[in-house]
Protein backbone atom coordinates (compact mmCIF):
# COMPACT_ATOMS: atom_id res chain seq x y z
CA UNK A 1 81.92 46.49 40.80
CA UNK A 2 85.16 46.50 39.52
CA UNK A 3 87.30 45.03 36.97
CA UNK A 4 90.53 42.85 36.62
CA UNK A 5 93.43 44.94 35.15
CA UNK A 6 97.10 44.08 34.20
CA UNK A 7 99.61 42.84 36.67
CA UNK A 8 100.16 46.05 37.85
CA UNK A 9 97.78 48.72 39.54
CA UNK A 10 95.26 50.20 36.85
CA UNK A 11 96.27 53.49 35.83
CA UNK A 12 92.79 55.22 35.67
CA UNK A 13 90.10 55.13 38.43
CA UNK A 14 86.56 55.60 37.19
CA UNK A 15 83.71 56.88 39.34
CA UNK A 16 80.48 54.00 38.63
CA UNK A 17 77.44 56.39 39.21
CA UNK A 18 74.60 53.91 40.45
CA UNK A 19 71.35 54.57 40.79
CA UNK A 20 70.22 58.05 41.02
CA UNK A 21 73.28 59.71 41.20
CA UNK A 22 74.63 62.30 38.35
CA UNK A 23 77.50 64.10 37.07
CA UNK A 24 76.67 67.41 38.88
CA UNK A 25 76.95 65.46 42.51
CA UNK A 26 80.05 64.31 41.34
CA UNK A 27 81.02 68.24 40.85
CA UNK A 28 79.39 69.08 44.09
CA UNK A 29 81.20 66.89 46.43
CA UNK A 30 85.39 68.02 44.24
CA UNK A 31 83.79 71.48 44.89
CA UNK A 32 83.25 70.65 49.05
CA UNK A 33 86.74 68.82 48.85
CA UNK A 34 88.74 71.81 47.15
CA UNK A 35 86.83 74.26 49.44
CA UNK A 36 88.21 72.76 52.30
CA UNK A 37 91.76 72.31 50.21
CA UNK A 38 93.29 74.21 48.03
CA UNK A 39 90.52 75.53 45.52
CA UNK A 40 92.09 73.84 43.00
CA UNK A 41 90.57 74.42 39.32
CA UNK A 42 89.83 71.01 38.36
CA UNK A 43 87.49 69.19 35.39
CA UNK A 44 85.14 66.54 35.52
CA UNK A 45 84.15 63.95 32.48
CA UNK A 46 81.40 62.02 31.55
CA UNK A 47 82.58 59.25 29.66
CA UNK A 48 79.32 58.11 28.79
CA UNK A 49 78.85 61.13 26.37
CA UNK A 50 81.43 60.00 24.29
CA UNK A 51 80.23 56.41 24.06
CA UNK A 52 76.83 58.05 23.52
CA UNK A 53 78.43 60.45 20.57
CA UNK A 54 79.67 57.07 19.27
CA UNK A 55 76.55 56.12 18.74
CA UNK A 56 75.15 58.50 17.36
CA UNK A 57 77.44 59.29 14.98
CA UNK A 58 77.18 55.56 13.33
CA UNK A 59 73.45 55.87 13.64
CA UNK A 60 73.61 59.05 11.25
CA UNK A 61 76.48 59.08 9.48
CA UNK A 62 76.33 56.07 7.34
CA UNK A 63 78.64 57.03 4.62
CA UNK A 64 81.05 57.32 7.13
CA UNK A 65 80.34 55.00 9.73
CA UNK A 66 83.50 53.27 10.56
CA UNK A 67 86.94 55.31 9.82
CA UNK A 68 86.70 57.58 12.24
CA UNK A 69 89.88 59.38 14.00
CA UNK A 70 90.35 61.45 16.65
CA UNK A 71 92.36 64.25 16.99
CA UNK A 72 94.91 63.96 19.63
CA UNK A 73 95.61 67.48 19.98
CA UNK A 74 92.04 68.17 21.02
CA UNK A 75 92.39 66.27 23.39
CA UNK A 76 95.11 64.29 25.37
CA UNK A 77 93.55 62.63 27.94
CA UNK A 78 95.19 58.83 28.14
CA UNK A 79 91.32 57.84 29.71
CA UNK A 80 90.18 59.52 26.40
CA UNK A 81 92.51 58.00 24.42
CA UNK A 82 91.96 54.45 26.20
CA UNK A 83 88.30 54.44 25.66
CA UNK A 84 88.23 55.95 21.97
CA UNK A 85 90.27 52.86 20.95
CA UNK A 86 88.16 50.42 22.68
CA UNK A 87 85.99 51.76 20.44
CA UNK A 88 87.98 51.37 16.95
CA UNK A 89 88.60 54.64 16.54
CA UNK A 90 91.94 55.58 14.93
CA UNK A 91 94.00 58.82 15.52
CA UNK A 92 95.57 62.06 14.21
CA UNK A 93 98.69 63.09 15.97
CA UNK A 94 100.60 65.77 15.25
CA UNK A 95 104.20 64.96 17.04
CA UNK A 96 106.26 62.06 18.46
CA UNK A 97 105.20 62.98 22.05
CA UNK A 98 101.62 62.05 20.79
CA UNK A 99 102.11 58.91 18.65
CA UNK A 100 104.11 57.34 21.70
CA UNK A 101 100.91 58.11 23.85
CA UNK A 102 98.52 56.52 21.19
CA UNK A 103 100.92 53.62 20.43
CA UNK A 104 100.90 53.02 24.72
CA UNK A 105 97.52 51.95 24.15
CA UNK A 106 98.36 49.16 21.23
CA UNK A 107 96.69 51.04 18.26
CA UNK A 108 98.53 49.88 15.26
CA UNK A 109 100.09 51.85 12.85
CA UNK A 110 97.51 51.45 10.13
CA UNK A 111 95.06 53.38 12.37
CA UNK A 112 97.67 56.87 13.15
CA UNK A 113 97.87 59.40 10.62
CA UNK A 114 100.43 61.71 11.27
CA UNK A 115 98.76 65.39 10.73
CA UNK A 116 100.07 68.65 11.36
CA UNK A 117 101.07 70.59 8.09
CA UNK A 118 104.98 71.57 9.66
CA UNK A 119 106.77 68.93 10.91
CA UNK A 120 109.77 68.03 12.68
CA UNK A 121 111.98 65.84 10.76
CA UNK A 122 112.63 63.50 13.61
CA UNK A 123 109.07 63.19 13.56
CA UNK A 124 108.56 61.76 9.75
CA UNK A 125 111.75 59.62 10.50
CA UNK A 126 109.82 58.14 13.67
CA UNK A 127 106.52 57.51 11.54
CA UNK A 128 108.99 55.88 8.81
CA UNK A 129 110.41 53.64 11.59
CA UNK A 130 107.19 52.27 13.10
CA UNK A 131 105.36 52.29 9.50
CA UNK A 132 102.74 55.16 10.12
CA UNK A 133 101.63 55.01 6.43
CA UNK A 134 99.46 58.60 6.11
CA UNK A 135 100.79 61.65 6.68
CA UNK A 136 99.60 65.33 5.72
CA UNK A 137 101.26 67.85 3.77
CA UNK A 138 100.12 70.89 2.17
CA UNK A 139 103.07 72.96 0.80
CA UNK A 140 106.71 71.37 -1.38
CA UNK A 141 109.13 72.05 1.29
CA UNK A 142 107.51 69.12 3.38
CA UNK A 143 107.00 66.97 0.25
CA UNK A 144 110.74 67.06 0.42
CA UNK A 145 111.41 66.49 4.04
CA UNK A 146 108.80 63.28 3.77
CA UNK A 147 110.56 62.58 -0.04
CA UNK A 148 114.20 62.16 2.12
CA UNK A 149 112.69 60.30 5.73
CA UNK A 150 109.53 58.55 4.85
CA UNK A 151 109.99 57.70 1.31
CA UNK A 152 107.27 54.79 1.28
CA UNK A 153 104.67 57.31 3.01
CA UNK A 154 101.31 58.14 1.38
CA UNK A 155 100.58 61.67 1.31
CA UNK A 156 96.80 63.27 1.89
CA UNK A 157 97.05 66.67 0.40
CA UNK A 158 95.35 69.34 2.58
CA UNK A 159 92.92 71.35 0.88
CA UNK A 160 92.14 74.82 1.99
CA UNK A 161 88.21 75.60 2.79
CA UNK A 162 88.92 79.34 2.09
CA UNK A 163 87.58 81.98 4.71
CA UNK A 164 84.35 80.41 5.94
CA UNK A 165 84.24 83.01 9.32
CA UNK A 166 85.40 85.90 11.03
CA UNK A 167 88.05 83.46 12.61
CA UNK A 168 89.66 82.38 9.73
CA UNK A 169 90.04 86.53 8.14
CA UNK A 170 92.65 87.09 10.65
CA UNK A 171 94.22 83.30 11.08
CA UNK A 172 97.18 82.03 9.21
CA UNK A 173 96.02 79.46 6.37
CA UNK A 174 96.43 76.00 6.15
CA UNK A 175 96.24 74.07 3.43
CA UNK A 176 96.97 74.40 -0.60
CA UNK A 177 94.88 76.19 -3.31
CA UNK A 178 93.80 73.81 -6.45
CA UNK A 179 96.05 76.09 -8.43
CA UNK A 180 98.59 74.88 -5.81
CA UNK A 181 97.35 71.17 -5.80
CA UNK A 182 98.19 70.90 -9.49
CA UNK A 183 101.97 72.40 -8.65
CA UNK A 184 102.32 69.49 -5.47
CA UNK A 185 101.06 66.77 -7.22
CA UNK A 186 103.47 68.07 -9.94
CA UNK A 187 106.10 67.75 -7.50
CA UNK A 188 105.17 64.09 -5.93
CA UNK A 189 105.77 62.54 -9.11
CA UNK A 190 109.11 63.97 -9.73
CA UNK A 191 110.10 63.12 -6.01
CA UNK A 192 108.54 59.73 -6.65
CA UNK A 193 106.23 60.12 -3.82
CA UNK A 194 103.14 58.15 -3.68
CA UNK A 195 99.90 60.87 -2.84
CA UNK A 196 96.71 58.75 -2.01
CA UNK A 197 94.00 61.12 -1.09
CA UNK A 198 92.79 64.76 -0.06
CA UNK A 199 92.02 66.22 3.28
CA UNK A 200 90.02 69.19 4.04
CA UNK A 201 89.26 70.33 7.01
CA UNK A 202 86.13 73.39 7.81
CA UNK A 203 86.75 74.79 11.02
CA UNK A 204 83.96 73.99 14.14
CA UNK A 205 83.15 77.77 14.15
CA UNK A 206 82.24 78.17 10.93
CA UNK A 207 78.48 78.79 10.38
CA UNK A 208 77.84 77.97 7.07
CA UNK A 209 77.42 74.20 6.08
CA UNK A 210 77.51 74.81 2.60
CA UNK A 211 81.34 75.46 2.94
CA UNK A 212 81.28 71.38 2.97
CA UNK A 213 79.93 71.76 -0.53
CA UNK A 214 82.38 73.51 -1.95
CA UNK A 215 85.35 71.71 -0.57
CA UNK A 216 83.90 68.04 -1.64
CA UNK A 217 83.55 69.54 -5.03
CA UNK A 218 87.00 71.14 -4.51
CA UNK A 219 88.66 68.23 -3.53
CA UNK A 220 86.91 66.22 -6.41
CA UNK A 221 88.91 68.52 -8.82
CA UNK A 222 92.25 67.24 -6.89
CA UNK A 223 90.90 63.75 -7.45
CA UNK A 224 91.07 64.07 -11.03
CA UNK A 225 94.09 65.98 -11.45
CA UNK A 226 95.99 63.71 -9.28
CA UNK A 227 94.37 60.63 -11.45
CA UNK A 228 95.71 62.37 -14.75
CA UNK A 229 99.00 62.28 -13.44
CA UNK A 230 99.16 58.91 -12.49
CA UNK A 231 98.20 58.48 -9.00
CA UNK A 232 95.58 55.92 -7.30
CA UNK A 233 93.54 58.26 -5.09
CA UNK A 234 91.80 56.44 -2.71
CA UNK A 235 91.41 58.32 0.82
CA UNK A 236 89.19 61.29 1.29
CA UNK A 237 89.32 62.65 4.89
CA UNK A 238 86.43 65.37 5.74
CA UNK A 239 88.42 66.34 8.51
CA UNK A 240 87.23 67.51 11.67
CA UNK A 241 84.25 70.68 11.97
CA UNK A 242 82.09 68.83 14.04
CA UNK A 243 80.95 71.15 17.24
CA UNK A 244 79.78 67.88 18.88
CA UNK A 245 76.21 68.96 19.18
CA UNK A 246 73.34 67.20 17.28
CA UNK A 247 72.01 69.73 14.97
CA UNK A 248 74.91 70.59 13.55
CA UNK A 249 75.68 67.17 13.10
CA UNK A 250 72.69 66.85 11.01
CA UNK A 251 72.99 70.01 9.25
CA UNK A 252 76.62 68.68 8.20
CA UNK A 253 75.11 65.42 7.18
CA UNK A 254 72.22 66.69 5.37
CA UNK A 255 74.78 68.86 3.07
CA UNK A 256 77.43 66.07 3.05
CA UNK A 257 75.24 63.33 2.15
CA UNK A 258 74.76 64.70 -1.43
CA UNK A 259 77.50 65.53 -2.44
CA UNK A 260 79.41 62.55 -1.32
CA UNK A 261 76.99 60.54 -3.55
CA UNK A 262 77.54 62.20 -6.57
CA UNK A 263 81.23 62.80 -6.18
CA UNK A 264 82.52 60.22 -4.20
CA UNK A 265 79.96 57.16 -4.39
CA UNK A 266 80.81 54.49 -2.39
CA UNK A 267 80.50 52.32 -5.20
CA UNK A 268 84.40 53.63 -5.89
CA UNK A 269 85.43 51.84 -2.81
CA UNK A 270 86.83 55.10 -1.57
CA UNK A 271 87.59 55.18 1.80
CA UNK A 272 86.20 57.84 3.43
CA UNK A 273 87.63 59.45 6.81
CA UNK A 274 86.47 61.77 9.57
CA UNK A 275 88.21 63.06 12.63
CA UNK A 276 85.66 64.17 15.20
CA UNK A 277 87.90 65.26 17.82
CA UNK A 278 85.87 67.84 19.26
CA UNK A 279 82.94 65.94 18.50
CA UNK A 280 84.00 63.61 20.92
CA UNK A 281 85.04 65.26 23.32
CA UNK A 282 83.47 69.04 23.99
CA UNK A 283 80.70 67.88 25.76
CA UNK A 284 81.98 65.15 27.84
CA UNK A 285 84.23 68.16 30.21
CA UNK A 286 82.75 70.59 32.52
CA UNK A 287 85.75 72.90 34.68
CA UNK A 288 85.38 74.19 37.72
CA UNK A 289 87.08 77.15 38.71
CA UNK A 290 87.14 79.52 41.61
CA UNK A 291 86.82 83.16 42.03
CA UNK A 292 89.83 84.25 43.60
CA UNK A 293 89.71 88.39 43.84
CA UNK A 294 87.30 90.97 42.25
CA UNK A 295 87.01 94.28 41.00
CA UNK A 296 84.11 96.67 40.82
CA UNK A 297 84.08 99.47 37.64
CA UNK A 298 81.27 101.76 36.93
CA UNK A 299 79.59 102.07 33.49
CA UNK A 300 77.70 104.85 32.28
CA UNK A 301 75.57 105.48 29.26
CA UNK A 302 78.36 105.40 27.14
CA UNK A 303 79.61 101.85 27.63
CA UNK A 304 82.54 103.17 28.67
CA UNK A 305 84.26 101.77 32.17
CA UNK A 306 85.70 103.96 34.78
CA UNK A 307 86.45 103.79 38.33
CA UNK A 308 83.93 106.10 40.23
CA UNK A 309 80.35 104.61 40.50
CA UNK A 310 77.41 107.03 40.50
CA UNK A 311 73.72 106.86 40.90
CA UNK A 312 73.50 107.04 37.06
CA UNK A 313 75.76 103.82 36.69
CA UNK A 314 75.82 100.63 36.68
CA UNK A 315 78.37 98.38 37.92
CA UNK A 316 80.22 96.08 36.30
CA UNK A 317 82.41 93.31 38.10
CA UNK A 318 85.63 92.04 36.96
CA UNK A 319 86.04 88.78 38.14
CA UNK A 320 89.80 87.11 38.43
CA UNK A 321 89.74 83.09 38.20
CA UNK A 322 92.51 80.26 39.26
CA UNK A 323 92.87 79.40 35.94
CA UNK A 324 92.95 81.35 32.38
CA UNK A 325 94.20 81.77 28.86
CA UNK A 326 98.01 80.57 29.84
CA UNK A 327 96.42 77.02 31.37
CA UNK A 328 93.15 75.72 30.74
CA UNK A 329 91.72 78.63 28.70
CA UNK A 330 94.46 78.62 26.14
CA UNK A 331 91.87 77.63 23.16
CA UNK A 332 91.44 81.73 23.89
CA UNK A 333 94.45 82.57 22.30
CA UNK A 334 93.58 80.97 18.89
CA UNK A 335 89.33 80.61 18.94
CA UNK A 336 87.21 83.84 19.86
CA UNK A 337 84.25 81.44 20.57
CA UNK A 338 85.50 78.71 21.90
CA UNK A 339 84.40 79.09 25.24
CA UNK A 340 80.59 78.52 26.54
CA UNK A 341 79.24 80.69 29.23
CA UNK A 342 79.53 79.98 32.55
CA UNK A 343 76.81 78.81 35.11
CA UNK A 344 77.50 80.02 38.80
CA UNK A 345 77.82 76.83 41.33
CA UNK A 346 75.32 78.14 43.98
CA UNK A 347 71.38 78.80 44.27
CA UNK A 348 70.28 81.63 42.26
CA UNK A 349 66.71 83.17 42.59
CA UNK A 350 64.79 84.52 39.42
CA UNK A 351 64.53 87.84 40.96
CA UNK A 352 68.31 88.49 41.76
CA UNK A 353 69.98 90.73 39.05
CA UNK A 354 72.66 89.76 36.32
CA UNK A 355 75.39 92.15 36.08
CA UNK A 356 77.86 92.97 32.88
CA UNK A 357 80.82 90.63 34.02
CA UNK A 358 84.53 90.20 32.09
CA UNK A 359 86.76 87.18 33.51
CA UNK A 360 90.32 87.11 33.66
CA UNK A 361 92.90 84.67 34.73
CA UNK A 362 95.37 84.78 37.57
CA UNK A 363 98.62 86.22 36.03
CA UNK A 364 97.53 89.76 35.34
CA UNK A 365 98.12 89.83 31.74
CA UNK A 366 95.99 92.07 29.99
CA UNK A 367 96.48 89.39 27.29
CA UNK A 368 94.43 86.61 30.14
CA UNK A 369 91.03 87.58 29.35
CA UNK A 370 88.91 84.71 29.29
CA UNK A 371 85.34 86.37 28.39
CA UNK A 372 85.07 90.15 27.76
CA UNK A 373 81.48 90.24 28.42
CA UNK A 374 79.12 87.61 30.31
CA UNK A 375 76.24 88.67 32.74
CA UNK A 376 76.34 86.92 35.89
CA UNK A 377 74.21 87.23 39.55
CA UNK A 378 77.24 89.10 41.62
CA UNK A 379 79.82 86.56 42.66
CA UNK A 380 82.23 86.71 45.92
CA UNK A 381 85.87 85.83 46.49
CA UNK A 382 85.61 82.09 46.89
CA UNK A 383 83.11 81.15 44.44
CA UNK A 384 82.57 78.64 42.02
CA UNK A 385 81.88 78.98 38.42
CA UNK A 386 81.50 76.12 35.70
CA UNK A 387 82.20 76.26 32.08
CA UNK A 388 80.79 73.40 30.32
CA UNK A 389 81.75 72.11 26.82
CA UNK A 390 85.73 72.23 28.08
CA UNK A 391 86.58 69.02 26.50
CA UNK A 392 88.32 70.69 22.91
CA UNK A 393 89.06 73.56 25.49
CA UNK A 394 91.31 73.04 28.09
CA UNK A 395 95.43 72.94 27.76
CA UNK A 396 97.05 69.25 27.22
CA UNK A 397 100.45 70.77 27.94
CA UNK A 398 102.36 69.35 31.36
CA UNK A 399 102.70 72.57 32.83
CA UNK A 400 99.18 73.06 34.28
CA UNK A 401 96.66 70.13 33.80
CA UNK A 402 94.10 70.60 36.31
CA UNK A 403 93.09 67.27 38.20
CA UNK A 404 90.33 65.05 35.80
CA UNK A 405 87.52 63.42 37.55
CA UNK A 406 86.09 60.67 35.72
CA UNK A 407 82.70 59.02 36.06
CA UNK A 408 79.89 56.90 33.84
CA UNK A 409 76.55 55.94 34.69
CA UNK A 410 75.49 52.29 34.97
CA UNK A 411 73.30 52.49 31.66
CA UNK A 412 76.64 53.91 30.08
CA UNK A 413 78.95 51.52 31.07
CA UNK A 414 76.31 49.33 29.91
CA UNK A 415 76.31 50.56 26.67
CA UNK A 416 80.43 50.48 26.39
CA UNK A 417 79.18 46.72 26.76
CA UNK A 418 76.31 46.51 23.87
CA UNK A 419 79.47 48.50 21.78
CA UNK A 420 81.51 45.80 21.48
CA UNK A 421 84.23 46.47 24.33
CA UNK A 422 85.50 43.48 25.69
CA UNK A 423 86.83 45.38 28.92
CA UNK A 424 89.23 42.44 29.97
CA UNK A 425 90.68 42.98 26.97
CA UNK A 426 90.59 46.62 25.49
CA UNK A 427 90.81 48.41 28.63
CA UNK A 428 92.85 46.89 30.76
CA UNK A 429 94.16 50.55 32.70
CA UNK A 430 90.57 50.97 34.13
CA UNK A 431 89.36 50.47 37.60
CA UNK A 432 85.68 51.60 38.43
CA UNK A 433 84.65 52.35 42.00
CA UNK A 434 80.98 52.53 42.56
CA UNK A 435 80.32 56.09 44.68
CA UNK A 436 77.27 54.23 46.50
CA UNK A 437 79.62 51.96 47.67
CA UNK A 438 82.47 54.33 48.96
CA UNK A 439 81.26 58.09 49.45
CA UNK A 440 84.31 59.26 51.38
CA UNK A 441 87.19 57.81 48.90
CA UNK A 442 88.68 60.16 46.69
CA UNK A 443 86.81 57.69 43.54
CA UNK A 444 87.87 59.39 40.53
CA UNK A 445 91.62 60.56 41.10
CA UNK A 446 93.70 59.71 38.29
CA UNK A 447 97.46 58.95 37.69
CA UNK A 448 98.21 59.34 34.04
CA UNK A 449 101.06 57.56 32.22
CA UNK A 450 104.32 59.09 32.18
């Protein structure tokens, strides 16, 4: 099965799973491949999870069915990218680098917003020059820089959500006060700007759902200031704290619902927006990476490591991986719980023990901790271990991007279909090989766009 791309060679090659065959003997045979290679991390994606997350998302979100935007810096991935705007979905970018990639795959203007609350001002000149109307601001000193370069530009004012989690107690804050709001919008008019809308964004971590509440009614207050002053407010953007998994999707929904109907009725002809990034994408990645040396401490009743193991100890292994916080792991560096626990890739019995375990990466940083604490059946140089949900995870940066595998089921691609997709068409850079069909090619290497 394949399909007909542009004159030249399609950029992406995607693995067609047929008949009985799944992700994890996709995983299995990279895993035999880098064993005998280089032992290479690398990360393998299910693209029918996002077409699936598509899905449901329209199937539960009805208030917000069809504006959705992704969030570039969650993930780059041009195959991600390719396929999200087969699907309509628009995008946040936060830089130049990123709007070229989006633009690459013909998603107009109307559908970018440029994000980021600190921006370059080659950047807002660039949006001004290919007529990116929305952009995001949050404090006067960029009202100014968009003011001088992007003069026509209409402004979504960021909205803190306040400290929601332990995460956000130590992080720097984004976003204005309404105390602040009043000052900004203050400021628009003198500057002549034109502010359309408020953004808010609650973090993915955050536990409570309630903190929705509070920032719909929050940004309802902005609404009305902004409409005192003079301006026609017609965007409000939820932003992106969806985890990707399915009860917290409803959980959001069941708060959101609510209060969007009594603040926000869509009886306004408000246009609501939502940027599930994560949502998208988090499940759709699992990474492989090997174990590449180990250490053995002792523990004793104290919790407290040292080097010489007794017969009143425990041990505890420190394991040290091909890839960490300064590559794929970076996420580390800015979200304690961003990262799932790992499953070891090799037949466990019930009855072998689970030791304390910490994982590092490669550079011997005390800084590239991946996990502190994880308990694992003892592991060996050479190893495989796989961290699933590494779709919002892993680095987009040039300097290490592990190999992507890509692959879909029949029923999925299938689906893509009953979507909408006219493949032909909207995705013109694919080129499926069927894995029945050709077990020894490498299927799903990729060669992304320059």
């Amino acid at each position: 099965m394949s399909m007909k791309g542009t004159p030249d060679e399609p950029r992406f090659s995607v693995e067609l799973l047929e008949g009985s065959a799944a992700l994890r003997d996709v995983i299995d045979k990279h895993i035999r491949d880098q064993t005998l290679a280089l032992k290479s991390a690398f990360l393998v994606a299910d693209l029918g999870v996002i077409v699936r997350q598509q899905v449901r998302w329209r199937a539960e979100m009805d208030q917000i069915r069809q504006n959705l935007l992704h969030a570039v810096k969650s993930n780059s991935s041009p195959v991600v990218i390719e396929i999200l705007a087969a699907l309509g979905t628009g995008f946040v970018c936060s830089n130049k680098h990123e709007l070229d990639l989006v633009k690459d795959f013909g998603v107009t203007s109307q559908d970018i917003i440029l994000g980021g609350t600190c921006k370059q001002l080659s950047h807002i000149k660039y949006a001004a020059k290919h007529n990116i109307p929305l952009l995001v601001c949050d404090n006067e000193v960029e009202l100014r820089k968009i003011a001088r370069c992007h003069p026509k530009a209409k402004v979504l004012l960021l909205l803190t959500s306040g400290s929601c989690c332990d995460r956000e107690e130590t992080a720097i804050p984004f976003g204005s006060t309404l105390k602040d709001c009043r000052h900004l919008l203050e400021s628009a008019r003198e500057l002549s700007l034109r502010v359309t809308g408020v953004k808010f964004n609650i973090p993915s971590c955050c536990q409570d759902a309630q903190a929705f509440s509070r920032a719909v009614s929050d940004a309802r207050c902005v609404f009305d200031m902004a409409e005192e002053l003079g301006f026609e407010m017609s965007v409000l953007d939820v932003g992106g704290g969806f985890d990707g998994s399915e009860a917290q999707l409803d959980e959001v929904n069941q708060t959101l619902k609510p209060m969007l109907d009594m603040y926000f009725p869509l009886s306004t002809g408000l246009t609501i927006i939502a940027e599930p990034g994560a949502y998208y994408v988090s499940s759709a990645f699992t990474l492989a990476v090997n174990i590449i040396a180990k250490k053995t401490v002792a523990r004793d009743f104290s919790g407290q490591p040292h080097n010489a193991l007794s017969a009143n100890d425990e041990p505890e292994f420190l394991y040290y991986m091909n890839d960490g916080v300064y590559g794929s792991f970076a996420s580390k560096l800015l979200c304690e719980d961003s990262i799932s626990m790992p499953l070891a890739h090799k037949e466990v019995s019930a009855e072998e023990p689970l030791f304390s375990s910490s994982l590092w990466g490669p550079s011997a940083d005390d800084v590239d901790q991946v996990l502190e604490r994880c308990l694992l059946p003892e592991l060996s140089v050479g190893d495989w271990l796989l961290f699933s949900n590494a779709g919002a995870t892993f680095s987009n940066g040039e300097e290490h991007k592990p190999p992507v595998f890509y692959s879909i089921t029949e029923c999925d691609w299938q689906e893509l279909h009953n979507c909408g997709v006219t493949l032909d068409v909207r995705m013109k850079n694919f080129s499926l090989v069927p894995r029945c069909l050709q077990p020894n090619i490498s299927e799903a290497s990729i060669s992304t766009p320059a």
